[in-house]
Protein backbone atom coordinates (compact mmCIF):
# COMPACT_ATOMS: atom_id res chain seq x y z
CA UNK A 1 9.85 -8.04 19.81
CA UNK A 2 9.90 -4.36 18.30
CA UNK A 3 6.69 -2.65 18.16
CA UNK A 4 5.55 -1.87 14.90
CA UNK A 5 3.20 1.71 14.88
CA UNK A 6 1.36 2.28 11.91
CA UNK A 7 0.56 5.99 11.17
CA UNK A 8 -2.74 6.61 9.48
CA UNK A 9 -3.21 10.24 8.11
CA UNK A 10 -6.31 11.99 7.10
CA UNK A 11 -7.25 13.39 4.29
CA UNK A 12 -9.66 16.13 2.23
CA UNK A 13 -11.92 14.72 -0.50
CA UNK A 14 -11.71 17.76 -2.74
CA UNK A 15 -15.58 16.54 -3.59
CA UNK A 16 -17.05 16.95 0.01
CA UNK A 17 -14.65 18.58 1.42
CA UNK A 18 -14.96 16.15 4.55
CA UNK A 19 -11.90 14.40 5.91
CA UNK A 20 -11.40 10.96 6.14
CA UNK A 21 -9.00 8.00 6.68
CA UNK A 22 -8.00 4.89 4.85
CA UNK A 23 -7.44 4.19 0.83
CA UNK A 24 -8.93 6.79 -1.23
CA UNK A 25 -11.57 6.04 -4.25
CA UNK A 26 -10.44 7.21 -7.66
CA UNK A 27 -13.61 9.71 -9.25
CA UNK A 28 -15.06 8.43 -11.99
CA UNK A 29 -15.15 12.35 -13.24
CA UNK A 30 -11.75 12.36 -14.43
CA UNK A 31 -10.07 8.71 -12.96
CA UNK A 32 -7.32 10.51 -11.73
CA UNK A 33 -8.58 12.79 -8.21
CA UNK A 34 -8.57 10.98 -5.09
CA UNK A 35 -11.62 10.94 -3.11
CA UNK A 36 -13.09 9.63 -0.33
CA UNK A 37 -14.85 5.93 0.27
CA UNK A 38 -18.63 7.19 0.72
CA UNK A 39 -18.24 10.14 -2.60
CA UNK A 40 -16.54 7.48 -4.51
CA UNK A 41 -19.43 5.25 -3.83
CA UNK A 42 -21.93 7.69 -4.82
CA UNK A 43 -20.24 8.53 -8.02
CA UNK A 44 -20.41 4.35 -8.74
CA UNK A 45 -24.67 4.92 -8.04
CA UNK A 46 -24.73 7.65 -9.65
CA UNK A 47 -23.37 5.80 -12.75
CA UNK A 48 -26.00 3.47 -12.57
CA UNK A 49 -29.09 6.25 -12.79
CA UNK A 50 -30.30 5.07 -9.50
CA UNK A 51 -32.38 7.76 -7.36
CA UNK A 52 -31.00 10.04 -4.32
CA UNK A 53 -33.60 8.33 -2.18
CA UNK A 54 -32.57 4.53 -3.24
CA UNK A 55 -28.75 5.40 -2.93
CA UNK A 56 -29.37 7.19 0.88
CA UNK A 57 -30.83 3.80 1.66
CA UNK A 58 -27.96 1.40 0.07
CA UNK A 59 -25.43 4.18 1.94
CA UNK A 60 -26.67 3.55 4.96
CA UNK A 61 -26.05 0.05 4.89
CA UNK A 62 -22.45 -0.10 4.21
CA UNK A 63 -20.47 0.02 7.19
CA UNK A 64 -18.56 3.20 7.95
CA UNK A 65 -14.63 1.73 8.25
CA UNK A 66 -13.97 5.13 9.27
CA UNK A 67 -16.07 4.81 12.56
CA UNK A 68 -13.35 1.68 13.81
């Protein structure tokens, strides 16, 4: 059986300027620039007026796929 080898490749989020792995968010700033998971989630709270301290907290929460 061949061995199949899956490259994964990093990226920039142009937002944070942190690099990451894995399917990019699409900002809800202009729908078009790819960013990363965690600023694409913020940009989704931030759409929903909820406070910095509230969205740390529901942040935290979510799993980090880029830690496996």
């Amino acid at each position: 059986m061949a061995e199949e080898r899956v490259v994964v490749s990093e990226k920039v989020c142009p937002k944070c300027g942190k690099t990451y792995r894995g399917h990019p968010a699409i900002s809800r700033v202009d729908n078009v620039t790819a960013i990363c998971p965690l600023c694409g989630t913020r940009e989704a709270l931030d759409s929903l007026g909820i406070s910095d301290e509230e969205k740390e907290k529901i942040i935290a929460t979510i799993p980090q796929v880029e830690d496996k």
